[in-house]
Protein backbone atom coordinates (compact mmCIF):
# COMPACT_ATOMS: atom_id res chain seq x y z
CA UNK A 1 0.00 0.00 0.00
CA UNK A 2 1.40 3.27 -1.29
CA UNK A 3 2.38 5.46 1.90
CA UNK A 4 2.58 9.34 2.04
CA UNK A 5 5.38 9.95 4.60
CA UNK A 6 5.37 14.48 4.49
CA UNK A 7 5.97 17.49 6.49
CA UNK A 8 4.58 20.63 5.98
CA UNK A 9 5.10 24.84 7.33
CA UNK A 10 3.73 27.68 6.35
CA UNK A 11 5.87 30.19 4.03
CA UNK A 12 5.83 33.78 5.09
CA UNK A 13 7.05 34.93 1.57
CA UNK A 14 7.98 32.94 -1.46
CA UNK A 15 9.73 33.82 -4.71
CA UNK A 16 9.69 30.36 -7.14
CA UNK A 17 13.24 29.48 -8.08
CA UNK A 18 13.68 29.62 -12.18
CA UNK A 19 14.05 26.52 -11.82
CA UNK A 20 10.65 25.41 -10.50
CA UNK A 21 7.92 23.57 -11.76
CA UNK A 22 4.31 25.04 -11.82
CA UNK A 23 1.25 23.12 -11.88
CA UNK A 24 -2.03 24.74 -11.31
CA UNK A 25 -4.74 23.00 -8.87
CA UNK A 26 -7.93 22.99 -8.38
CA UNK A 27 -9.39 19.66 -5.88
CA UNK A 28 -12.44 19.07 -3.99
CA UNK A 29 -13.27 16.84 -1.75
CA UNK A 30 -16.31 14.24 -2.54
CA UNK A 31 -15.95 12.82 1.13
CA UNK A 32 -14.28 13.66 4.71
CA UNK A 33 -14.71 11.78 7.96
CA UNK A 34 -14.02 12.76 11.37
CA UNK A 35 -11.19 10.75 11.64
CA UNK A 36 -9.22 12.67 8.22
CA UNK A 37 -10.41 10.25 5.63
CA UNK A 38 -10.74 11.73 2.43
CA UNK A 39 -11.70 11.30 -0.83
CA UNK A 40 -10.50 13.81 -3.31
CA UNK A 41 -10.40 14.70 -7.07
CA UNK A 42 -7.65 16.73 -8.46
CA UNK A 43 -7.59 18.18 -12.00
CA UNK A 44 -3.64 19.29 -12.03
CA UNK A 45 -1.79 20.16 -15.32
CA UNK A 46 -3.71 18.36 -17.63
CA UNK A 47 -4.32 15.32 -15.46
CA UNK A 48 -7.62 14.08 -13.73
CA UNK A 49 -7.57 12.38 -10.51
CA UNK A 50 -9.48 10.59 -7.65
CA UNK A 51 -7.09 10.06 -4.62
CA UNK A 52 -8.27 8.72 -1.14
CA UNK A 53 -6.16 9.21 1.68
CA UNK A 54 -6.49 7.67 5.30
CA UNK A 55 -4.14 7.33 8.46
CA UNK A 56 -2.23 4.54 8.01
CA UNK A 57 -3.37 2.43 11.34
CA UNK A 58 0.12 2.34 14.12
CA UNK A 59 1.41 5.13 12.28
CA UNK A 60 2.74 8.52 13.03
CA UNK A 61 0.93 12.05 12.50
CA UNK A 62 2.95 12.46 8.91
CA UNK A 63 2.08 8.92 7.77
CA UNK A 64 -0.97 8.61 5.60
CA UNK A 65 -2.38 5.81 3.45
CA UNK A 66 -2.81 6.93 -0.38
CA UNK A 67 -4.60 5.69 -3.30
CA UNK A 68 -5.01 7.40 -6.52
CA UNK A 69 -6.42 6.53 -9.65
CA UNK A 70 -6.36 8.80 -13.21
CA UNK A 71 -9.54 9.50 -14.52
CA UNK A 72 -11.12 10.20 -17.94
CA UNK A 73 -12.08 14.00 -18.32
CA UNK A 74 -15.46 13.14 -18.66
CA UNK A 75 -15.26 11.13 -15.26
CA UNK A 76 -14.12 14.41 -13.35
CA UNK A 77 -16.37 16.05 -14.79
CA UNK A 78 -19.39 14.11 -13.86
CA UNK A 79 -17.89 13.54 -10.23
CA UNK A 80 -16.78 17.25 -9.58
CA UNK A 81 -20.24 18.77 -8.60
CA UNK A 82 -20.40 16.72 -5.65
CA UNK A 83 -17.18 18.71 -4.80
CA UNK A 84 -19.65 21.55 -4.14
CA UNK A 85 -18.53 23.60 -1.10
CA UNK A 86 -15.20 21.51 -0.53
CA UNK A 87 -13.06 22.75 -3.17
CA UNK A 88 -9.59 25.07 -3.74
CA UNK A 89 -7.47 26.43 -6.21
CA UNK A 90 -3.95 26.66 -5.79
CA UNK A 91 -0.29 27.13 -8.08
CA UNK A 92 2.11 24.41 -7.02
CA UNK A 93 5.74 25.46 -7.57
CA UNK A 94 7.91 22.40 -7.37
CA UNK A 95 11.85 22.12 -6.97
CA UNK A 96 14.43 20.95 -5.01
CA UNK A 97 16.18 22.46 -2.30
CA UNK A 98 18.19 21.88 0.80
CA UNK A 99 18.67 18.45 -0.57
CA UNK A 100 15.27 17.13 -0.84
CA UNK A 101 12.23 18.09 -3.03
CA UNK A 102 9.70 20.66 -1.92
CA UNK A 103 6.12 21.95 -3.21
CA UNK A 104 5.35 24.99 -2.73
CA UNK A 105 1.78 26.27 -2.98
CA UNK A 106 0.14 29.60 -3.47
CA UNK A 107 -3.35 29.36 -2.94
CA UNK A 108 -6.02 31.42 -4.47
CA UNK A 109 -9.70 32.46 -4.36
CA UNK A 110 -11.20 32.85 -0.42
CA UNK A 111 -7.37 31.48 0.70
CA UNK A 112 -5.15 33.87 -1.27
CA UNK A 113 -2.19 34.82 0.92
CA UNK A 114 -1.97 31.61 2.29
CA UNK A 115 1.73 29.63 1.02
CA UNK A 116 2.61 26.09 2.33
CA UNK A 117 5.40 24.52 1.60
CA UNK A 118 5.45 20.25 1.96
CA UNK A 119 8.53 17.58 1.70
CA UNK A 120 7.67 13.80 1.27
CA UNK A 121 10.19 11.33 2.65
CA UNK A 122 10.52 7.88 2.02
CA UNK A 123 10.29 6.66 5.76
CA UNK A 124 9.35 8.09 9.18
CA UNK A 125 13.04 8.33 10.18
CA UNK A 126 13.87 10.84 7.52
CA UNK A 127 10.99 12.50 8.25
CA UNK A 128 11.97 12.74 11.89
CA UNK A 129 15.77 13.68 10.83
CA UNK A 130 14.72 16.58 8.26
CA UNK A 131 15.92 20.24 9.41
CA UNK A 132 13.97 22.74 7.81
CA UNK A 133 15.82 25.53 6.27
CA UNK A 134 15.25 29.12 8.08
CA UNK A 135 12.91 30.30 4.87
CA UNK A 136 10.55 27.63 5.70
CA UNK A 137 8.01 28.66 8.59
CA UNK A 138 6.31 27.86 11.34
CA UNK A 139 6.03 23.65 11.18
CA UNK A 140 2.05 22.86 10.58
CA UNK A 141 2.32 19.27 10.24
CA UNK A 142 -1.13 17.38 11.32
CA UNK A 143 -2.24 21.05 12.10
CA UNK A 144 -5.98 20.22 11.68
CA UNK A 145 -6.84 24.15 10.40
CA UNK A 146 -4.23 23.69 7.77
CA UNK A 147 -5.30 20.62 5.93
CA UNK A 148 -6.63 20.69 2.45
CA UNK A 149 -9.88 19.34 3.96
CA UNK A 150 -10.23 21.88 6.42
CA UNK A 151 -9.23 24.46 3.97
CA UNK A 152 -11.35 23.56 1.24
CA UNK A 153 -14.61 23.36 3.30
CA UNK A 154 -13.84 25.79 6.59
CA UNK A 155 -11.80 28.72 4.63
CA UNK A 156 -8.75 30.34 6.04
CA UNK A 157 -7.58 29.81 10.38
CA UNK A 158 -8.27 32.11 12.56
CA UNK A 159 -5.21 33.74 13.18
């Protein structure tokens, strides 16, 4: 079972490298349970997909189950009304830096001003061993307000 392993801060300002990658986002959310189980679709670049995500069970605050499948454009299309009220739009700027890859995102619409910056690992030790470079902010890692979920349905914290 595929595992998502990240951490993730807020960014205070953010200037892409020249280097970077941008994707544009926009996801909703079909489904969210209390205890962070989601179901999501994603339209990013020119890709369509539906992800579902889940704590993986034993398994640390950065460790999540997820499993994503591509869909047809006609697929997300039919499926993305019953996004209604759980969506976001967002630019993804992706590079590497301080030795590891990071993804930057700039969200727009009701969250504009809000920039997050994540870093997947491949286990829970590198996770734990990562030092975040000074232009990387406050950690928000399993910060319930700053979830996609949360942010997509609830709008921006409270600061």
């Amino acid at each position: 079972m595929p595992l998502e392993i990240e951490r993730k801060f807020l960014l205070e300002a953010f200037e892409p490298p020249e280097t970077a990658v941008r994707q544009h986002i926009e996801q909703g959310y079909i489904a969210i349970k209390d205890d962070g189980t989601e179901v999501r679709l994603r339209r990013i670049g020119g890709s369509c997909v539906l992800g579902v995500k889940r704590k993986a069970s034993g398994a640390g605050s950065p460790v999540r189950i997820e499993v994503e499948r591509e869909l047809g454009e006609q697929e997300f299309t039919e499926l993305w009304p019953a996004t209604e009220g759980a969506r976001l739009v967002k630019e993804r700027y992706t590079f590497d830096a301080s030795g590891v890859t990071v993804y930057a995102d700039v969200y727009q619409g009701e969250l504009a001003g809000l920039r997050t910056v994540e870093v997947e690992f491949g286990s829970e030790a590198e996770a734990a061993a990562f030092s975040a470079p000074e232009w990387f902010g406050a950690e928000i890692t399993g910060v319930k307000a700053y979830k996609n979920q949360t942010l997509a349905t609830g709008g921006l914290p409270n600061s």
